[in-house]
PDB file of N, CA and C in Angstrom:
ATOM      1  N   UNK A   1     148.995-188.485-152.868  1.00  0.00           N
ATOM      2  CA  UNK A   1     149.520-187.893-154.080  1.00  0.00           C
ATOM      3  C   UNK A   1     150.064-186.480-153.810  1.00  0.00           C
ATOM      4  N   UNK A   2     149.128-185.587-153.111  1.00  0.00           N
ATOM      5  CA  UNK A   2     149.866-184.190-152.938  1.00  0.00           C
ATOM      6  C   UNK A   2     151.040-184.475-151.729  1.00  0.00           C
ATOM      7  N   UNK A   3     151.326-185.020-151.011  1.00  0.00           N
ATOM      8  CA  UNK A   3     151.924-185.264-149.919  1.00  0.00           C
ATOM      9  C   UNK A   3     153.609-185.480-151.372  1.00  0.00           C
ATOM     10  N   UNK A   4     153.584-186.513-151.995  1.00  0.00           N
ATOM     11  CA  UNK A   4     154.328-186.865-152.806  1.00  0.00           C
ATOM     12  C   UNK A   4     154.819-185.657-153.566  1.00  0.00           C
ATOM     13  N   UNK A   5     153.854-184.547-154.412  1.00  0.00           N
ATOM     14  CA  UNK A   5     154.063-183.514-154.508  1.00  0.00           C
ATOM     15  C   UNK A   5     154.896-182.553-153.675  1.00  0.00           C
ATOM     16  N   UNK A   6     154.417-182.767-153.029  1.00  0.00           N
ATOM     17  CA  UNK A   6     154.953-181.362-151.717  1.00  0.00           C
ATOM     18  C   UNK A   6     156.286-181.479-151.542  1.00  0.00           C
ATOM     19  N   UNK A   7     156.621-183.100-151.207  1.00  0.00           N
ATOM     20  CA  UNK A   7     158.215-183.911-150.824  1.00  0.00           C
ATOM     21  C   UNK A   7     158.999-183.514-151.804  1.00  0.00           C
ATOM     22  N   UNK A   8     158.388-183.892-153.151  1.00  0.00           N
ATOM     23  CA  UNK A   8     159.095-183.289-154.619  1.00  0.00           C
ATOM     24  C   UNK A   8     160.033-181.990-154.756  1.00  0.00           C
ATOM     25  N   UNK A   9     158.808-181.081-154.548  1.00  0.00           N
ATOM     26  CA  UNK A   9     158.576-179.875-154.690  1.00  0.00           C
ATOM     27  C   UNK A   9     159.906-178.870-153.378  1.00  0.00           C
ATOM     28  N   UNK A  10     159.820-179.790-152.621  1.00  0.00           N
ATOM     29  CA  UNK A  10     161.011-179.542-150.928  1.00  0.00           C
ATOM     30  C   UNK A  10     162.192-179.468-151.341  1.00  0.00           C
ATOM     31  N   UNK A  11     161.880-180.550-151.979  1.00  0.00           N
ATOM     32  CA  UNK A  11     163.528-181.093-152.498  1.00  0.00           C
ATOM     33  C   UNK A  11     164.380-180.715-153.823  1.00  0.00           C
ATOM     34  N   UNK A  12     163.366-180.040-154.759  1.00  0.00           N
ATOM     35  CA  UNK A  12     163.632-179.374-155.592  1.00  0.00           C
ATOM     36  C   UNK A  12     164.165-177.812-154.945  1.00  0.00           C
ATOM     37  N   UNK A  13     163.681-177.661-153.696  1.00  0.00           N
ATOM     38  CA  UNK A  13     164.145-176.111-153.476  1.00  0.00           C
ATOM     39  C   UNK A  13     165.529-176.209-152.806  1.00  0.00           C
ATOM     40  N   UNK A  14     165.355-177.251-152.097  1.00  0.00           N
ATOM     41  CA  UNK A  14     166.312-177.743-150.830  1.00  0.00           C
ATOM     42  C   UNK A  14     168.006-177.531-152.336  1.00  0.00           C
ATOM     43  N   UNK A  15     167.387-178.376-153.043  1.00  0.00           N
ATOM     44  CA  UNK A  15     168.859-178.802-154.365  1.00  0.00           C
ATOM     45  C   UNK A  15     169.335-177.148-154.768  1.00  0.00           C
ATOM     46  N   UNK A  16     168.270-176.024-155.130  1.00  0.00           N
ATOM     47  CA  UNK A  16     168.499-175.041-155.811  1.00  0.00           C
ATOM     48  C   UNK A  16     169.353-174.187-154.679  1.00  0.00           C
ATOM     49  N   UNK A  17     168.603-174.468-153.172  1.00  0.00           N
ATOM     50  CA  UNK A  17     169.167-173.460-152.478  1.00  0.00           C
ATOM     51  C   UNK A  17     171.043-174.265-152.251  1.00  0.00           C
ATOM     52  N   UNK A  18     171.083-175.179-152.061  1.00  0.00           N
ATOM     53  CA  UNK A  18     171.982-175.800-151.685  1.00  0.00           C
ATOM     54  C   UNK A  18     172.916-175.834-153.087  1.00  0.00           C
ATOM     55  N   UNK A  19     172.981-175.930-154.103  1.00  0.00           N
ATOM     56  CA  UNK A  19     173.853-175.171-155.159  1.00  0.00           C
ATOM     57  C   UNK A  19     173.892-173.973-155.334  1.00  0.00           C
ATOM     58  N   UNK A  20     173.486-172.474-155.050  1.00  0.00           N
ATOM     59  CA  UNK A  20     173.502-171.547-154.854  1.00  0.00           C
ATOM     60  C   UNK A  20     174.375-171.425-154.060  1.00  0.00           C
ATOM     61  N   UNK A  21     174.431-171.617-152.589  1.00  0.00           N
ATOM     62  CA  UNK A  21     174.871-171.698-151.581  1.00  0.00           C
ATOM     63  C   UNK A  21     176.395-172.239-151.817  1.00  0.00           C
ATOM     64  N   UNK A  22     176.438-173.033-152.513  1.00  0.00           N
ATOM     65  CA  UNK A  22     178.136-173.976-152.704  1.00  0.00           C
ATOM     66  C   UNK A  22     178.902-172.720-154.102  1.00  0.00           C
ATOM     67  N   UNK A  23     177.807-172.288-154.733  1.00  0.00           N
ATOM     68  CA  UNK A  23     178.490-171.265-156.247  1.00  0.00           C
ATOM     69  C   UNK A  23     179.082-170.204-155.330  1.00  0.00           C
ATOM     70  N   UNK A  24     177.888-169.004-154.609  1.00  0.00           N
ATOM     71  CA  UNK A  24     178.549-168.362-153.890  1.00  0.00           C
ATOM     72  C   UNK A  24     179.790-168.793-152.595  1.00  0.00           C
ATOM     73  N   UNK A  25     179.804-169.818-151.844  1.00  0.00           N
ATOM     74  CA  UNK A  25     181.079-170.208-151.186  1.00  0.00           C
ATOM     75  C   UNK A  25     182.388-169.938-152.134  1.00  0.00           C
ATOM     76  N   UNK A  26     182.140-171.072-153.083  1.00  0.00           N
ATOM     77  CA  UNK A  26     183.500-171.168-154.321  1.00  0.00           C
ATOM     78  C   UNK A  26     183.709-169.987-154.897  1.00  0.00           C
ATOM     79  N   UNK A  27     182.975-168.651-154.954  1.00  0.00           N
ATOM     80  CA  UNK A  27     182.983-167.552-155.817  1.00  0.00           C
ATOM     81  C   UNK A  27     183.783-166.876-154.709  1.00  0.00           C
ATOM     82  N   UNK A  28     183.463-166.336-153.120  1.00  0.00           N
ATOM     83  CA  UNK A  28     184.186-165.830-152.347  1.00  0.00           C
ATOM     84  C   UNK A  28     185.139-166.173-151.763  1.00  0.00           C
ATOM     85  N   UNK A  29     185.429-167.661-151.950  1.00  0.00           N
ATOM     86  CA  UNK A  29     186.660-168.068-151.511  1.00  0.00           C
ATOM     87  C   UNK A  29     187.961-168.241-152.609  1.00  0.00           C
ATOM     88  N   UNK A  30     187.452-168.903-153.681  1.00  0.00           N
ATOM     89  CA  UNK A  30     188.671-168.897-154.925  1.00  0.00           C
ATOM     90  C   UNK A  30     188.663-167.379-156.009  1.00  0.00           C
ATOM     91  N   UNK A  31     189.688-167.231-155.893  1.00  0.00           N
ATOM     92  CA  UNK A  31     189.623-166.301-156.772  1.00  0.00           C
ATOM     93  C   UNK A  31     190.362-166.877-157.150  1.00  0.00           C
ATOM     94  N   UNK A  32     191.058-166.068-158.608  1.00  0.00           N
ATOM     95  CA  UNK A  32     191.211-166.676-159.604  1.00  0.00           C
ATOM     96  C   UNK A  32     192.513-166.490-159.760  1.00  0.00           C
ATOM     97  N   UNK A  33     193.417-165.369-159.267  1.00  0.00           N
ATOM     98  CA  UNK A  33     194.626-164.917-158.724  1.00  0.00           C
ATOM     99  C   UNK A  33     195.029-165.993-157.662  1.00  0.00           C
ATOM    100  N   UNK A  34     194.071-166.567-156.664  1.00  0.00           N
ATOM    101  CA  UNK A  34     194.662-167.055-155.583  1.00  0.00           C
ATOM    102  C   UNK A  34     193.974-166.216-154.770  1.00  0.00           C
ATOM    103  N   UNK A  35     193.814-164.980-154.612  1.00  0.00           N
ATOM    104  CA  UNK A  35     193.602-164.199-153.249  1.00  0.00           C
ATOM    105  C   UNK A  35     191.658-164.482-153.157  1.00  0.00           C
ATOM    106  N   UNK A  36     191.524-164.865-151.852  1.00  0.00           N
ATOM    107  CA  UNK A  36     190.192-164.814-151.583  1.00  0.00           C
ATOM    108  C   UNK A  36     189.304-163.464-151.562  1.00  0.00           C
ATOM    109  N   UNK A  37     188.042-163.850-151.423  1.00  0.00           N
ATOM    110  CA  UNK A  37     187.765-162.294-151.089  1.00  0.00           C
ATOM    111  C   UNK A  37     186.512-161.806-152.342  1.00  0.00           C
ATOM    112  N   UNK A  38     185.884-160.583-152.019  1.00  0.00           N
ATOM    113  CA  UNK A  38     185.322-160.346-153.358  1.00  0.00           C
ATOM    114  C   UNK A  38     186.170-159.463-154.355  1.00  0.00           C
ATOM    115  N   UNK A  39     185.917-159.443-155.546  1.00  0.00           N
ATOM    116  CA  UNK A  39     186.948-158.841-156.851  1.00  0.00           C
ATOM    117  C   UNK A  39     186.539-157.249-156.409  1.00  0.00           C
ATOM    118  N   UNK A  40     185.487-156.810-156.059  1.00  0.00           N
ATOM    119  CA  UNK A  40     185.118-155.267-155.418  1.00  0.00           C
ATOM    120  C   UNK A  40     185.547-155.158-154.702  1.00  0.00           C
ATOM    121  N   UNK A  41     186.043-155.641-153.469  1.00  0.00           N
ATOM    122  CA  UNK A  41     186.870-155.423-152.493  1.00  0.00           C
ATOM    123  C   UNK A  41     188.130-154.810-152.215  1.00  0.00           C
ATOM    124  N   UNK A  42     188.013-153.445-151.466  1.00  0.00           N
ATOM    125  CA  UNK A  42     188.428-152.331-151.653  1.00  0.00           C
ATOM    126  C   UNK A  42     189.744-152.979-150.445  1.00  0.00           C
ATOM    127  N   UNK A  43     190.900-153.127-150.973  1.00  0.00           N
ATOM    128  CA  UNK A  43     192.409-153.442-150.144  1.00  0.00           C
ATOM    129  C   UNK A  43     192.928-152.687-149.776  1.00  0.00           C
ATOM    130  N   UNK A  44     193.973-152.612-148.719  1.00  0.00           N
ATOM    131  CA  UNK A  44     195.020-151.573-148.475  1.00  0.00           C
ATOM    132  C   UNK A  44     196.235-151.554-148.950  1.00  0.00           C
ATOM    133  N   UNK A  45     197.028-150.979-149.735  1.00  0.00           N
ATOM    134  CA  UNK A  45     198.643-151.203-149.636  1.00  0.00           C
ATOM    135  C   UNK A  45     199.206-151.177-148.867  1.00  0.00           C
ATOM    136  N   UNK A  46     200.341-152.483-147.883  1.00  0.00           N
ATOM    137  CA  UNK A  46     200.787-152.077-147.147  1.00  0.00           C
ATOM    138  C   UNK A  46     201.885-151.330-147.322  1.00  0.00           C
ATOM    139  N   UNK A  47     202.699-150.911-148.176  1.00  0.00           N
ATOM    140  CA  UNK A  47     203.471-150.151-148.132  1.00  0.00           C
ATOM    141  C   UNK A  47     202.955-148.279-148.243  1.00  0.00           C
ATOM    142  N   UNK A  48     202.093-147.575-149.110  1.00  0.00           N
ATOM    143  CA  UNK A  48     201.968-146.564-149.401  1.00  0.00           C
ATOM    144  C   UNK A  48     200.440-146.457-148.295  1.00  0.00           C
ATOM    145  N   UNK A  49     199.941-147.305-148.516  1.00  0.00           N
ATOM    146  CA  UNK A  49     198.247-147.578-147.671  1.00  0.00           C
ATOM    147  C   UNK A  49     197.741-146.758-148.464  1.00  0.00           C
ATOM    148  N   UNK A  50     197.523-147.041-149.981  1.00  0.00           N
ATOM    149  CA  UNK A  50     196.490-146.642-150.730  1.00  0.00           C
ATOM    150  C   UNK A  50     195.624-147.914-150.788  1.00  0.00           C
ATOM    151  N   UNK A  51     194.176-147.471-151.078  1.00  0.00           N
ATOM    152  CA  UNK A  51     192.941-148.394-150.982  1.00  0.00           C
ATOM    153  C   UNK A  51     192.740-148.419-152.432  1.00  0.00           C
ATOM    154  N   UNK A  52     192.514-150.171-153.117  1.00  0.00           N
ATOM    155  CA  UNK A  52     192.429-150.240-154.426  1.00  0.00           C
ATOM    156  C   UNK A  52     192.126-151.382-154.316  1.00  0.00           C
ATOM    157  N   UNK A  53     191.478-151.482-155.288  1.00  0.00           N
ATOM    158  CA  UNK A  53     190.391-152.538-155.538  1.00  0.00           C
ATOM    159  C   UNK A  53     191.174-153.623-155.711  1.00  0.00           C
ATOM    160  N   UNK A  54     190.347-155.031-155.416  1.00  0.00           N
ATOM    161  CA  UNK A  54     191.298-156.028-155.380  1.00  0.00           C
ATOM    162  C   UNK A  54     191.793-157.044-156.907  1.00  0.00           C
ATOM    163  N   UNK A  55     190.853-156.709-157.344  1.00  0.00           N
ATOM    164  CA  UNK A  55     191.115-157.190-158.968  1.00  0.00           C
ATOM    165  C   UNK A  55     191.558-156.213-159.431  1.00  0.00           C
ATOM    166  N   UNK A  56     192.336-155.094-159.414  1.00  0.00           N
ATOM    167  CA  UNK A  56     193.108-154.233-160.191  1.00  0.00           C
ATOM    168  C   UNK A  56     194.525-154.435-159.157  1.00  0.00           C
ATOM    169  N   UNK A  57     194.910-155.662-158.017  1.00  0.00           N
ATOM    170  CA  UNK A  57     195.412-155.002-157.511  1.00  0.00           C
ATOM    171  C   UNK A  57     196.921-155.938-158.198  1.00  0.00           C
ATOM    172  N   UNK A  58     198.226-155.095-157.841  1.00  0.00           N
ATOM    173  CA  UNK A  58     199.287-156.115-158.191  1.00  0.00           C
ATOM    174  C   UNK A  58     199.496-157.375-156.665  1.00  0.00           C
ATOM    175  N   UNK A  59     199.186-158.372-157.271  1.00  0.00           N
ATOM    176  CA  UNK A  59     199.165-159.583-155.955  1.00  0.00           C
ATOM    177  C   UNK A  59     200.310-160.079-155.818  1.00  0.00           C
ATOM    178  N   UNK A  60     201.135-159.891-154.902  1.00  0.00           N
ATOM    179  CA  UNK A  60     202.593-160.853-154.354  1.00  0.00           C
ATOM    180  C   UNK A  60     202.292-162.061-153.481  1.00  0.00           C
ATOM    181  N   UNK A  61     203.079-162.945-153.333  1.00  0.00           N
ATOM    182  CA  UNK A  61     203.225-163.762-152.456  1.00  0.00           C
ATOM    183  C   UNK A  61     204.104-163.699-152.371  1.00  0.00           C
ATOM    184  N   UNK A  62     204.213-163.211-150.646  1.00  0.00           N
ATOM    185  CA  UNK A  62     206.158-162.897-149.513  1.00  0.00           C
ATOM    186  C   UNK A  62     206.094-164.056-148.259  1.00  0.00           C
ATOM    187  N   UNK A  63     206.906-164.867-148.282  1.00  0.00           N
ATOM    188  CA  UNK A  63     207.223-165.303-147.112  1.00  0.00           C
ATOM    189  C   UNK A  63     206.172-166.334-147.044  1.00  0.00           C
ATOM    190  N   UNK A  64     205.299-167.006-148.483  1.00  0.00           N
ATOM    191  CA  UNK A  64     203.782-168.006-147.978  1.00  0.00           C
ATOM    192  C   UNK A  64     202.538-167.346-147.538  1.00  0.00           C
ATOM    193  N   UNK A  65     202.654-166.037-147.637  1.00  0.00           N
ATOM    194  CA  UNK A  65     201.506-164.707-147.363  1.00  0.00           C
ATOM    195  C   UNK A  65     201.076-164.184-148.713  1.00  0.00           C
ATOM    196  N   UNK A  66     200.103-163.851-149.062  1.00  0.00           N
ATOM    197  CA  UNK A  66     199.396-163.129-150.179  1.00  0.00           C
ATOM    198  C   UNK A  66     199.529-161.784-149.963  1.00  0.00           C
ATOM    199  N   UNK A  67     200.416-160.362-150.773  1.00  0.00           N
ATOM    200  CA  UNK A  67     199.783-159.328-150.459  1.00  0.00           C
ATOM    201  C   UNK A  67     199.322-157.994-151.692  1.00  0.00           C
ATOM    202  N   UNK A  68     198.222-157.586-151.290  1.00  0.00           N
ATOM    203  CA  UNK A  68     197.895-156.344-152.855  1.00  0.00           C
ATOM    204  C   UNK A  68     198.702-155.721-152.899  1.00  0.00           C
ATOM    205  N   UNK A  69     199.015-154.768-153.857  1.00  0.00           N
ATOM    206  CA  UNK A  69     199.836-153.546-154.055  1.00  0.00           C
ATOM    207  C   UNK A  69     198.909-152.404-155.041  1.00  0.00           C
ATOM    208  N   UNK A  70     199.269-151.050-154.660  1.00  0.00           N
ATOM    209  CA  UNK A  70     198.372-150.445-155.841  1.00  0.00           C
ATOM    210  C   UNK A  70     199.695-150.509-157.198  1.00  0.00           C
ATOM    211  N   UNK A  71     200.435-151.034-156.517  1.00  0.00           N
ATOM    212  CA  UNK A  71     201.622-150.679-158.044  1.00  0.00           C
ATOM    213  C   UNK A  71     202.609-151.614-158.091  1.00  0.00           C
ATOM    214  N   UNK A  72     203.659-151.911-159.266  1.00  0.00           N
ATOM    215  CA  UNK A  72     204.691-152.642-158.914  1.00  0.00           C
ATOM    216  C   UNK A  72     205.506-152.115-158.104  1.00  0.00           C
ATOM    217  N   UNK A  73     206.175-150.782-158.008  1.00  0.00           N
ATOM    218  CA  UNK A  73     206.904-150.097-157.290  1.00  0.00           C
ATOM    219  C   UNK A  73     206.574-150.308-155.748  1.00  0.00           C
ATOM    220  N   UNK A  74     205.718-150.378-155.450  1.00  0.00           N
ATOM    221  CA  UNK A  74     205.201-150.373-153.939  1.00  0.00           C
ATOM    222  C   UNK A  74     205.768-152.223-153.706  1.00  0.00           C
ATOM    223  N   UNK A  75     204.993-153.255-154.766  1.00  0.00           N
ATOM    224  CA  UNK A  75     205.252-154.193-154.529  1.00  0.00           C
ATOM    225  C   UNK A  75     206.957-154.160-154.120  1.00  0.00           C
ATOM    226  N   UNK A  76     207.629-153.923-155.056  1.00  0.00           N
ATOM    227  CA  UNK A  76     209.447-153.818-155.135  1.00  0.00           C
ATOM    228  C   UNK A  76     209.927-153.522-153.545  1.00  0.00           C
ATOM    229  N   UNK A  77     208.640-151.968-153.477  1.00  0.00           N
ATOM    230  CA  UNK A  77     209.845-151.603-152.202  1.00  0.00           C
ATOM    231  C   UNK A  77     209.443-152.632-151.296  1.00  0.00           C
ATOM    232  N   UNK A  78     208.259-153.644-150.846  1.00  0.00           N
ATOM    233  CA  UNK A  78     208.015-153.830-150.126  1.00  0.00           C
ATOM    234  C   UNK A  78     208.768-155.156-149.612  1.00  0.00           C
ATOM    235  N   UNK A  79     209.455-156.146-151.262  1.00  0.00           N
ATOM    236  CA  UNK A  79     209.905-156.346-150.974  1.00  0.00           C
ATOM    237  C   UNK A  79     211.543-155.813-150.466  1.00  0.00           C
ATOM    238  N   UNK A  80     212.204-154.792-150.801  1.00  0.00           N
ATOM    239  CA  UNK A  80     213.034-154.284-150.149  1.00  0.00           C
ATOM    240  C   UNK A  80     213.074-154.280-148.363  1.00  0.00           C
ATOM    241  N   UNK A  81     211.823-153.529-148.313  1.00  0.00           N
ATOM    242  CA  UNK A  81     212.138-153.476-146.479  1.00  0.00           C
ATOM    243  C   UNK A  81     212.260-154.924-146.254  1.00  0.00           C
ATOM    244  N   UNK A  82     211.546-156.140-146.779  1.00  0.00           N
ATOM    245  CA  UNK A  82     211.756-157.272-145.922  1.00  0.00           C
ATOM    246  C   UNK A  82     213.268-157.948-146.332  1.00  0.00           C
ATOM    247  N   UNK A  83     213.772-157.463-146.768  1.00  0.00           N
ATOM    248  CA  UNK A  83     214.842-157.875-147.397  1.00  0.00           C
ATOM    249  C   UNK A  83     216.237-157.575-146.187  1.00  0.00           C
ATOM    250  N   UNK A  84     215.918-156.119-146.043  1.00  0.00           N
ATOM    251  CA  UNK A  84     216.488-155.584-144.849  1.00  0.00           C
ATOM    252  C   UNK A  84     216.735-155.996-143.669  1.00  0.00           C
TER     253      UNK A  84
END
């Protein structure tokens, strides 16, 4: 009977840890923009290289690439240089 218990009791932790485990995966990998990553996650601009958070950030997709911006303007020029 406790043996039966115990198996129970395994497998009840085994399920909790193992959905935990799959919430946080899906939480750091999908975001909700598209860009992976955590939403605190402090980005670079590549155009100006200001550091800004990634859920405030403006998100492009250039060329099949994802990239932050701290602004639209930065986004614009950035596409400009590739334009060039």
């Amino acid at each position: 009977m406790y043996r039966l218990l115990l198996i129970l009791a395994l497998l009840l932790l085994l399920y909790f840890l193992l959905r935990r485990a799959f919430r946080e995966f899906k939480h750091r990998h999908l975001d909700d923009r598209g860009v992976s990553g955590d939403p605190d996650q402090m980005v670079q601009d590549p155009v100006c290289h200001t550091f800004v958070p990634r859920k405030t950030a403006f998100v492009e997709t250039v060329g099949g690439q994802t990239y932050c911006f701290c602004s639209r303007a930065c986004a614009a020029a950035f596409q400009q240089q590739l334009s060039r």
